[in-house]
C-alpha atoms as a PDB file:
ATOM      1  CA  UNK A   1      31.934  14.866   9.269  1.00  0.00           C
ATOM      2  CA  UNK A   2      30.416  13.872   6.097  1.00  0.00           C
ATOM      3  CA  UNK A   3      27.572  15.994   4.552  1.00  0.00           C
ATOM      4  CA  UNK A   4      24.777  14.276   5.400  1.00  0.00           C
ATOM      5  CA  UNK A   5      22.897  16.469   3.532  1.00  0.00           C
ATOM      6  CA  UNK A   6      24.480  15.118   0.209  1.00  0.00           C
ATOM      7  CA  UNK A   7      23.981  11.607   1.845  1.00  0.00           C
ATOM      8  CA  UNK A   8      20.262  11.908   2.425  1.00  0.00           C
ATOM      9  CA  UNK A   9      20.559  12.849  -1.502  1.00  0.00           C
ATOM     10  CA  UNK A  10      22.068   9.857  -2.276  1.00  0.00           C
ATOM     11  CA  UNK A  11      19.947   7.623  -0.737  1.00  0.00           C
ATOM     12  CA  UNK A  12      16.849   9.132  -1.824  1.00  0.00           C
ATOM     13  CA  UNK A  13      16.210   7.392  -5.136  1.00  0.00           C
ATOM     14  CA  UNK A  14      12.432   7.414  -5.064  1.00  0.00           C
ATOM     15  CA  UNK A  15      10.496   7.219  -7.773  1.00  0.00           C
ATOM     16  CA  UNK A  16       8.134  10.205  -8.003  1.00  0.00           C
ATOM     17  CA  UNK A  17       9.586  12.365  -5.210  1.00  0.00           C
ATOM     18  CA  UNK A  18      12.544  14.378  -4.327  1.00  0.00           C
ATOM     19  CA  UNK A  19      14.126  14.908  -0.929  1.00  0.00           C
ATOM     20  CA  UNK A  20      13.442  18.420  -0.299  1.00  0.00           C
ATOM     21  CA  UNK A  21       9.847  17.846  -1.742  1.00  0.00           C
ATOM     22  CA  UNK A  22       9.171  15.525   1.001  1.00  0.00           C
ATOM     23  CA  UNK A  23       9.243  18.846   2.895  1.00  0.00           C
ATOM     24  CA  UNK A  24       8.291  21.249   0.540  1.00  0.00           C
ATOM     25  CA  UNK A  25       4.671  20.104  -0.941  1.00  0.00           C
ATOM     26  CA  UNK A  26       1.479  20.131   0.163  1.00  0.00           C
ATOM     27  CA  UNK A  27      -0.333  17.630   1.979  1.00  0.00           C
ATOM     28  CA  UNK A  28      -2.517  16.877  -1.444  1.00  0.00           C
ATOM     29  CA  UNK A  29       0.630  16.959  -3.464  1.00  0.00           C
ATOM     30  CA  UNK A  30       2.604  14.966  -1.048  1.00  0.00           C
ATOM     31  CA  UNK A  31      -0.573  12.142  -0.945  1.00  0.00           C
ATOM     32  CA  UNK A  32      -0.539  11.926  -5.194  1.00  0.00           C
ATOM     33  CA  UNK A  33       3.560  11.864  -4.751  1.00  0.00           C
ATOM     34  CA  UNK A  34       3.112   9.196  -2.285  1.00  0.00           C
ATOM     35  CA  UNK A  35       0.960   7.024  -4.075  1.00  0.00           C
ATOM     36  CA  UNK A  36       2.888   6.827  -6.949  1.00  0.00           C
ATOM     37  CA  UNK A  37       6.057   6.152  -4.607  1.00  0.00           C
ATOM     38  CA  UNK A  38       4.093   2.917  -3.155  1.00  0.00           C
ATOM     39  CA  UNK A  39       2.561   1.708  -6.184  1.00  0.00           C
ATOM     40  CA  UNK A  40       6.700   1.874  -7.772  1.00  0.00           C
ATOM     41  CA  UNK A  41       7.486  -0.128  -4.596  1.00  0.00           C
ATOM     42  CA  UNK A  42       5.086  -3.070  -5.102  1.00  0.00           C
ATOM     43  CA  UNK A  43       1.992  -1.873  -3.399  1.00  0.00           C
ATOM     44  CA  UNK A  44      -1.829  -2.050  -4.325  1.00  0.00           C
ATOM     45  CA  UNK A  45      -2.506   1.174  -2.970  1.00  0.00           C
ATOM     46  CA  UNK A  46      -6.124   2.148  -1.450  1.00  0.00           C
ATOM     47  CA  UNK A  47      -6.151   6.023  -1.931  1.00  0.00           C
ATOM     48  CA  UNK A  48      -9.924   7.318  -0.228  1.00  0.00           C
ATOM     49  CA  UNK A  49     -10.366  10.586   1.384  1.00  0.00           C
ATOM     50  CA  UNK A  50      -8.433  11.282   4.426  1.00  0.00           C
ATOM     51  CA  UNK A  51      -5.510   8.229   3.828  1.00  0.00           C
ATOM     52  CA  UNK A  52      -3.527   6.432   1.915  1.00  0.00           C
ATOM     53  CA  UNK A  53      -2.881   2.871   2.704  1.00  0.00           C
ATOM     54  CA  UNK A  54      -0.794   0.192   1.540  1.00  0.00           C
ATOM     55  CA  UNK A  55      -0.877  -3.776   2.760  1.00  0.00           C
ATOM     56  CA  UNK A  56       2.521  -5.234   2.687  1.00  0.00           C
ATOM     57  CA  UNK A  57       4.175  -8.847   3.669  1.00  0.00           C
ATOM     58  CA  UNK A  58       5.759  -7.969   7.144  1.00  0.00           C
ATOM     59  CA  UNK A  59       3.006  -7.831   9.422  1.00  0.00           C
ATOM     60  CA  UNK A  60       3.742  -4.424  11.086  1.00  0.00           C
ATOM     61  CA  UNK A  61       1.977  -0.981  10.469  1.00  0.00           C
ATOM     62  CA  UNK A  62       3.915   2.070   9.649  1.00  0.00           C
ATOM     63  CA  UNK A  63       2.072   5.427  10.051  1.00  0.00           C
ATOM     64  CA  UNK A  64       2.734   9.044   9.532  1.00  0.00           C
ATOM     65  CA  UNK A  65       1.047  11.808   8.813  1.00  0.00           C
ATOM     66  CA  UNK A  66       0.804  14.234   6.003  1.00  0.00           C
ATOM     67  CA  UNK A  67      -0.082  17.657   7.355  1.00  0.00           C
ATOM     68  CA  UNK A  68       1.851  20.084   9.334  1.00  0.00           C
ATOM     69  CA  UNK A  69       0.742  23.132  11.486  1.00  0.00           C
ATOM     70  CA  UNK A  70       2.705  26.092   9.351  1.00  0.00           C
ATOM     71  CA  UNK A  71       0.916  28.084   7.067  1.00  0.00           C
ATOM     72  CA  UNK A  72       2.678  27.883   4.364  1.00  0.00           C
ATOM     73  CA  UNK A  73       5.109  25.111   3.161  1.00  0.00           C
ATOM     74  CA  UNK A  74       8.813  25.967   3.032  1.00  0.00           C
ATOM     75  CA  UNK A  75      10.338  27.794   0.120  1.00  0.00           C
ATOM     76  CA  UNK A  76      13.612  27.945   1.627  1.00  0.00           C
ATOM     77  CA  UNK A  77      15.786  25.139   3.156  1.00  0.00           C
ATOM     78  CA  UNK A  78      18.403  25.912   5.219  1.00  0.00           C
ATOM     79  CA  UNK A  79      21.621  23.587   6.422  1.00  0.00           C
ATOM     80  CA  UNK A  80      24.375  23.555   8.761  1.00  0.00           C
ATOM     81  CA  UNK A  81      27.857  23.879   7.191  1.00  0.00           C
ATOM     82  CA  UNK A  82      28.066  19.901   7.649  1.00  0.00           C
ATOM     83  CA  UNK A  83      24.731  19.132   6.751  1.00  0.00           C
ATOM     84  CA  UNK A  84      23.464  17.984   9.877  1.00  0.00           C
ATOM     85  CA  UNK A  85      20.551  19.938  10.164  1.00  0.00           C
ATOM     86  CA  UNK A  86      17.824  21.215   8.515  1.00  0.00           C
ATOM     87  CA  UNK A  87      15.095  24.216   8.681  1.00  0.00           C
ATOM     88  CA  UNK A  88      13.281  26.485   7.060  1.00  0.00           C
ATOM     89  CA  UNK A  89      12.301  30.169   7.612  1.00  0.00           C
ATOM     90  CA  UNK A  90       8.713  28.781   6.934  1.00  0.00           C
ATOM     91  CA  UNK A  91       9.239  26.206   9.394  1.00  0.00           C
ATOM     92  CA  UNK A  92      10.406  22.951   8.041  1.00  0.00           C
ATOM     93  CA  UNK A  93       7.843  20.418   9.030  1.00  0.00           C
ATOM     94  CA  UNK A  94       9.379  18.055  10.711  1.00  0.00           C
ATOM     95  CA  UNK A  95       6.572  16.711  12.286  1.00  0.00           C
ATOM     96  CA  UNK A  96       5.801  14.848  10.311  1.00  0.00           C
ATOM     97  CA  UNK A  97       7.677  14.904   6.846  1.00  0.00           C
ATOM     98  CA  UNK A  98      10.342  13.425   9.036  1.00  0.00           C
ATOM     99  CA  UNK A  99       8.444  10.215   9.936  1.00  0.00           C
ATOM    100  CA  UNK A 100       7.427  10.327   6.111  1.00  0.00           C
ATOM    101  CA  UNK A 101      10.737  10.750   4.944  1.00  0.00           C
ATOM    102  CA  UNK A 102      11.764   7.327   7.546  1.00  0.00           C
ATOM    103  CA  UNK A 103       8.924   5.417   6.226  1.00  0.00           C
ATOM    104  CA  UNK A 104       9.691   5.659   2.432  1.00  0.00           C
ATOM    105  CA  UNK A 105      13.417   4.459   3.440  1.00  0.00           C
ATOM    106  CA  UNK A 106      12.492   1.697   5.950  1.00  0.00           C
ATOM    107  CA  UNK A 107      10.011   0.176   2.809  1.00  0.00           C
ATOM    108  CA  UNK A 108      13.221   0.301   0.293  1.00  0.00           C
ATOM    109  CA  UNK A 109      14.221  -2.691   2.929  1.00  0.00           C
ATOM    110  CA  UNK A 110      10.917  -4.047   4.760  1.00  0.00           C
ATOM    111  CA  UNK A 111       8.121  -4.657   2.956  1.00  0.00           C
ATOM    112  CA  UNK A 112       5.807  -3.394   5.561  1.00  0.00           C
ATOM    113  CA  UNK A 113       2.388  -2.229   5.640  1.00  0.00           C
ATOM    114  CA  UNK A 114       1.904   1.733   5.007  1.00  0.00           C
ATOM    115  CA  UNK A 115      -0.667   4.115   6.421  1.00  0.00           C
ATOM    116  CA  UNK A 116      -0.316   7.489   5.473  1.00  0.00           C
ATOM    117  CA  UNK A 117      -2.624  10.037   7.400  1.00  0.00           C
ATOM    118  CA  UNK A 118      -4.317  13.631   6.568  1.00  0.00           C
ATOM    119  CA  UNK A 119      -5.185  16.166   8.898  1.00  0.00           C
ATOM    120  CA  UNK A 120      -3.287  14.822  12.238  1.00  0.00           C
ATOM    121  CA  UNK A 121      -2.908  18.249  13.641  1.00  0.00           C
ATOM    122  CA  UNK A 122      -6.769  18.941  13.442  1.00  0.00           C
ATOM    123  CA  UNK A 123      -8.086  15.852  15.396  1.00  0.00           C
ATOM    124  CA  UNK A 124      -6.543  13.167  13.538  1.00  0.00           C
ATOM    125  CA  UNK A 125      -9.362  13.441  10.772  1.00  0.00           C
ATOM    126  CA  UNK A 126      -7.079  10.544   8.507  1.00  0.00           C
ATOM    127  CA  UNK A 127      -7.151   8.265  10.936  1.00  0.00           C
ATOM    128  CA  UNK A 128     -10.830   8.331  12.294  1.00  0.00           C
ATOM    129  CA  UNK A 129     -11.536   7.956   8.239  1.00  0.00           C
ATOM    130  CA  UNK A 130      -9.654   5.056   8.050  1.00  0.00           C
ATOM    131  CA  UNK A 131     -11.162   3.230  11.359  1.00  0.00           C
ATOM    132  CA  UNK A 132     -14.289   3.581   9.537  1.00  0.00           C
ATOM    133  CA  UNK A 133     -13.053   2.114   6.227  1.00  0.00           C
ATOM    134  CA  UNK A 134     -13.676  -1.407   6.791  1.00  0.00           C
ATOM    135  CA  UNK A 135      -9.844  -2.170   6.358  1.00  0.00           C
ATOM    136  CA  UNK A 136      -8.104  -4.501   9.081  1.00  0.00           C
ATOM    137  CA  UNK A 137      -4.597  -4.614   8.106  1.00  0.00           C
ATOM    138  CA  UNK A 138      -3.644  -8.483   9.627  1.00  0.00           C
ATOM    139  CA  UNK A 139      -0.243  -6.802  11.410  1.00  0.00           C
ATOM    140  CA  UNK A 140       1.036  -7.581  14.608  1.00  0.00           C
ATOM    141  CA  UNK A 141       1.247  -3.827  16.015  1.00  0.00           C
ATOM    142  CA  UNK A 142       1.476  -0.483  15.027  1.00  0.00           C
ATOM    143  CA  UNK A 143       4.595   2.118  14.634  1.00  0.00           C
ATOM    144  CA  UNK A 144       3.850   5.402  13.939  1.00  0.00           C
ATOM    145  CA  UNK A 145       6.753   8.149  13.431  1.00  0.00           C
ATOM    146  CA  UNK A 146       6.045  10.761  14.718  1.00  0.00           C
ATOM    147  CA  UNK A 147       7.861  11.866  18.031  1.00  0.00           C
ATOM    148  CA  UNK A 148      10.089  14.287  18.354  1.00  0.00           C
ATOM    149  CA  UNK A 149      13.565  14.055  19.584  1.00  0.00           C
ATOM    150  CA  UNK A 150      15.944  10.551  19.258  1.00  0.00           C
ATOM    151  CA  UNK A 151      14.895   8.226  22.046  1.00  0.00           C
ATOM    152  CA  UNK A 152      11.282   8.448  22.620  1.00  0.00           C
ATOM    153  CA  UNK A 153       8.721   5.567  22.572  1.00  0.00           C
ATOM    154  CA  UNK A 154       5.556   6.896  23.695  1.00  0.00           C
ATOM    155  CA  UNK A 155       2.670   4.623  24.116  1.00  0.00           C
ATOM    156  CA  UNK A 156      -0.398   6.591  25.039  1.00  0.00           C
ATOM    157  CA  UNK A 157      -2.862   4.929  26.520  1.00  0.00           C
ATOM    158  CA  UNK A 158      -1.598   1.310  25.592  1.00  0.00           C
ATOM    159  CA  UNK A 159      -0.749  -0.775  28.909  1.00  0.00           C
ATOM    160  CA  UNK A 160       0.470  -3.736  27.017  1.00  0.00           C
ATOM    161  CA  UNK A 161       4.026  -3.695  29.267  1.00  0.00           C
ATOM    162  CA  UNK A 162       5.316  -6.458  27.082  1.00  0.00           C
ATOM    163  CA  UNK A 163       5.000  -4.627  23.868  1.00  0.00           C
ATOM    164  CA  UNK A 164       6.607  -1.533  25.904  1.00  0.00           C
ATOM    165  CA  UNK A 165       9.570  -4.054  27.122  1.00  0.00           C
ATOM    166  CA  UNK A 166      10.187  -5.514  23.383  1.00  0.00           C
ATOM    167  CA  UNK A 167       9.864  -1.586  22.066  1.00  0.00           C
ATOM    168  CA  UNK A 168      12.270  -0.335  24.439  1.00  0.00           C
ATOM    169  CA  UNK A 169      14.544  -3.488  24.367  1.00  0.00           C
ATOM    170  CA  UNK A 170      15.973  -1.313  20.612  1.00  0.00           C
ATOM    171  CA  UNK A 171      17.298   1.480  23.199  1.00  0.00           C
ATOM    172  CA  UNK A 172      14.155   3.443  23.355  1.00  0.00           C
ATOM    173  CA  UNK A 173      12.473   4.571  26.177  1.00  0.00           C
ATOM    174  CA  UNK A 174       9.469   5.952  27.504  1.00  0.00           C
ATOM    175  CA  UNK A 175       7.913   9.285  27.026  1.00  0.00           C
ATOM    176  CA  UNK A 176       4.363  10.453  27.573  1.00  0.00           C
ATOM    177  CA  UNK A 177       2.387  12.365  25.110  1.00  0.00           C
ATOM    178  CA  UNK A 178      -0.831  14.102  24.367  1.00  0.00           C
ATOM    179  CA  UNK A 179      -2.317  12.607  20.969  1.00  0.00           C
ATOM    180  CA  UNK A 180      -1.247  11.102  17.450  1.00  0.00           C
ATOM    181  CA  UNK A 181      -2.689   8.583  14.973  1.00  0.00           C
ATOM    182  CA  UNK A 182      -2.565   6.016  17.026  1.00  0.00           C
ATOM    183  CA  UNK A 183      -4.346   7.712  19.586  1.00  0.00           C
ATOM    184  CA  UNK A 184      -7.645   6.571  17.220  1.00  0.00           C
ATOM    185  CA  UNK A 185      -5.831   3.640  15.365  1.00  0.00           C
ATOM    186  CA  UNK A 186      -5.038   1.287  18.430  1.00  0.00           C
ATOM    187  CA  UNK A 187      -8.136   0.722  20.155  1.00  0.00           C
ATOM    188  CA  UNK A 188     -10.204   0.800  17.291  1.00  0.00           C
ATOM    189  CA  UNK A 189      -8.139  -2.204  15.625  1.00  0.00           C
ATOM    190  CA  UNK A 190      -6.974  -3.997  18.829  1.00  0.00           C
ATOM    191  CA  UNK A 191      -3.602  -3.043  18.409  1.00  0.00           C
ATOM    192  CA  UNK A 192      -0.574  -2.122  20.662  1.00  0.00           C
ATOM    193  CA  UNK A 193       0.822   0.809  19.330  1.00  0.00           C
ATOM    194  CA  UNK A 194       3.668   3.228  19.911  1.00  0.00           C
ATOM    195  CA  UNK A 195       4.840   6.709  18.336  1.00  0.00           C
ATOM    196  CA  UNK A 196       9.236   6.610  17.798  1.00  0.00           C
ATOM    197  CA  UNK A 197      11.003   9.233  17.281  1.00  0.00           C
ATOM    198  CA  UNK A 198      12.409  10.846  14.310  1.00  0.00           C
ATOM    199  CA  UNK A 199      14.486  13.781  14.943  1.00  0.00           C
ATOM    200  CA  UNK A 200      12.518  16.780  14.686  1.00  0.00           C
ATOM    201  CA  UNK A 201      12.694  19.203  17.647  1.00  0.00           C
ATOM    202  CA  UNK A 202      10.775  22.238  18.780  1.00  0.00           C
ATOM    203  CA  UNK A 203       7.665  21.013  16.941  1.00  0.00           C
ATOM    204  CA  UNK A 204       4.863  23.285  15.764  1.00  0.00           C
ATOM    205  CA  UNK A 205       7.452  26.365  15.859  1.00  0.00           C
ATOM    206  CA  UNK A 206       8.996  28.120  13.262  1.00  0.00           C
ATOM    207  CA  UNK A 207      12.363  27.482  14.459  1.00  0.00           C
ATOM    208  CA  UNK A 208      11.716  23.676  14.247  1.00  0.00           C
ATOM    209  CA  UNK A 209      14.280  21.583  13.011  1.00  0.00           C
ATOM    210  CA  UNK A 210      15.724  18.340  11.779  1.00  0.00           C
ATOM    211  CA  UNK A 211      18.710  16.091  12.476  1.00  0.00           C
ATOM    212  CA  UNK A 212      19.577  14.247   9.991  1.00  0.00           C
ATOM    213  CA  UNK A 213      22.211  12.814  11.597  1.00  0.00           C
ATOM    214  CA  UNK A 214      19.570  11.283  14.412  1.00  0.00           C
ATOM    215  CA  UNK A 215      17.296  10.357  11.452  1.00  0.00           C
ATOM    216  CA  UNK A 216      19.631   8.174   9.756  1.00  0.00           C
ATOM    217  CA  UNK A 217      20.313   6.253  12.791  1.00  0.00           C
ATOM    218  CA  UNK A 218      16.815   6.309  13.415  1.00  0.00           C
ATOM    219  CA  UNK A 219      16.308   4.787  10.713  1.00  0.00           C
ATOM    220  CA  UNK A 220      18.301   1.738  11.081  1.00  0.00           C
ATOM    221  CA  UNK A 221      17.022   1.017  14.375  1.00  0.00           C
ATOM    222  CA  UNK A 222      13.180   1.274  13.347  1.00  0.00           C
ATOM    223  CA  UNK A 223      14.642  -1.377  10.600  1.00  0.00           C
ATOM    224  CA  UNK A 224      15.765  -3.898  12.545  1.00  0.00           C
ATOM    225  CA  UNK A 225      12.979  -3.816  14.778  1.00  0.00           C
ATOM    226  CA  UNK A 226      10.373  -4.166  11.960  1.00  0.00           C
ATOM    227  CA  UNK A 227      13.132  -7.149  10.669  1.00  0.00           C
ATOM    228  CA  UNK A 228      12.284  -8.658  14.392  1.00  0.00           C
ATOM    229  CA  UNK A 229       9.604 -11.841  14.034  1.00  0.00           C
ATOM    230  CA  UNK A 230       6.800 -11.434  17.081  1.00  0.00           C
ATOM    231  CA  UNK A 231       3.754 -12.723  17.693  1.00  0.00           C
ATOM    232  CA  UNK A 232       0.288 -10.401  18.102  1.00  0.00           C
ATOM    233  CA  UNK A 233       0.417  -7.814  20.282  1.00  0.00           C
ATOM    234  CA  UNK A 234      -2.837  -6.522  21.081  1.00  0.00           C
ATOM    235  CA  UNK A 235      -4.233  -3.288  22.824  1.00  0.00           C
ATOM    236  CA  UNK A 236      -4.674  -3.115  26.206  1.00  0.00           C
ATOM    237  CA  UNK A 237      -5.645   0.412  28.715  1.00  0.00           C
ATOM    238  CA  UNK A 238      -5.556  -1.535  31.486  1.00  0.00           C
ATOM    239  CA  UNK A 239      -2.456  -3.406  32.827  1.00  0.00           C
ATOM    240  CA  UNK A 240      -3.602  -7.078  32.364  1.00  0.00           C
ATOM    241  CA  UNK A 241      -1.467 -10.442  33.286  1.00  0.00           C
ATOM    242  CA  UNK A 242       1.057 -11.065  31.051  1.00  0.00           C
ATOM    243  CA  UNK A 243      -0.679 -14.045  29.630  1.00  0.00           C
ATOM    244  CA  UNK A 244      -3.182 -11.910  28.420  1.00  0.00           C
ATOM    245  CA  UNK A 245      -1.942  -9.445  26.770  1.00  0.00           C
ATOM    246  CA  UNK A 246       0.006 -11.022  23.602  1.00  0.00           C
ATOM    247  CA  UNK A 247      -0.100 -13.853  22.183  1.00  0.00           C
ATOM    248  CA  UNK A 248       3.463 -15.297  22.065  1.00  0.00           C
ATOM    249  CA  UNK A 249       5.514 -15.926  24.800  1.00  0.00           C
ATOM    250  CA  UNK A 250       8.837 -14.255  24.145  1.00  0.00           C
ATOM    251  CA  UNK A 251      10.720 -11.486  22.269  1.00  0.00           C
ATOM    252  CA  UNK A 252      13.002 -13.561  19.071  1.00  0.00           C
ATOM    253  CA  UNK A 253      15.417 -11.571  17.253  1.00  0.00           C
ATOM    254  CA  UNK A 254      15.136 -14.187  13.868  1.00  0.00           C
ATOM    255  CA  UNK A 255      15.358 -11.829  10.676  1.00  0.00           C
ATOM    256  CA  UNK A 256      12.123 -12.005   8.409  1.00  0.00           C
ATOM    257  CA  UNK A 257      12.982 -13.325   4.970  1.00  0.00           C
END
């Protein structure tokens, strides 16, 4: 198998960030690495306390967040002989660097909006900050990654079963979860929402770790369903007629210019 170690390498040509770094800094180093990164891929960038957020042309919000739960941040990364996957005595900090990691890839191709949270792990502190910010980001849902595993779409407390059908119809499926971003985000802009995953595995332990081998496939399935034009779909808790929960009448698979 290839080293997909080297090939994450290779593909990481950012601008004011390295790969490891990704994993390595802090959550205030990571935000001042991160605006720089956005502003070198054509974003006005609105940096205020608790976010960073970034409005792009295709009308779908990417989120992740910048904190993780270890105590320190890893000073040593470890690999399997083929590069496959990664960890950290430290714990790596998967969730989320992972979903960080995605998002700086997926904007490289799709010039999507950006919403980069502090402070998920303590109550999702970024994300109530940026609810009251005034900013409506004119997007037709919300993605956030930050779900373990490969195949999970988890929706939380989102009923819109057409947004779940078009979600799932990329070879996700449904998963249940406790809390993320979007926990906060959704209802408070009227958006569906759901959290993908991105590879990580036995979150908030030391022995965490990441497949980079899921990522990168990961990766090009988040893409083409940002590169998938839909109409609005808008939050629901409560399962609602179909007629009145988006506001387009079928999935279409046309490529966004």
């Amino acid at each position: 198998m290839r080293n997909l170690y080297e090939q994450c390498l290779k593909l990481t040509q950012f601008a004011a960030l390295e790969f490891e770094e990704i994993f390595q800094f802090s959550q205030e180093r990571l935000k001042q690495a991160l605006e720089t990164e956005l502003i070198e891929n054509g974003y006005a960038v609105r940096k205020q306390r608790g976010f960073l957020y970034a409005q792009g042309t295709v009308p779908v919000l990417l989120v992740a967040h910048l904190d993780t739960v270890h105590r320190t941040q890893p000073e040593t990364i470890c690999y399997s002989a083929d590069g496959t996957v990664m960890m950290s005595p430290q714990g790596i900090g998967g969730d989320d660097r992972a979903g960080v990691y995605m998002i700086l890839r997926l904007i490289q191709r799709v010039h999507c909006h950006v919403l980069f949270c502090e402070d998920e792990e303590t109550g999702g502190h970024g994300a109530r900050a940026f609810t009251k910010s005034g900013i409506e980001p004119d997007v037709n849902y919300i993605v956030e990654l930050d779900r373990t595993g490969s195949n999970d779409a988890v929706f939380y407390q989102c009923r819109n079963r057409q947004f779940e059908r078009h979600i799932n119809s990329f070879g996700f499926q449904t998963a249940f979860g406790s809390f993320s971003d979007i926990s906060i985000l959704a209802p408070k802009l009227d958006l569906a929402a759901v959290n993908l995953s991105t590879g990580y595995y036995n979150a908030h332990r030391v022995n965490e770790f990441v497949r980079l081998d899921e990522v990168e496939k990961l990766i090009d399935r988040v893409k083409s369903l940002l590169q998938a034009e839909t109409g609005r779909f808008s939050y629901s808790d409560r399962q609602l007629p179909c007629n009145a929960q988006m506001e387009w009448t079928a999935p279409q698979r046309k490529r966004l210019q």
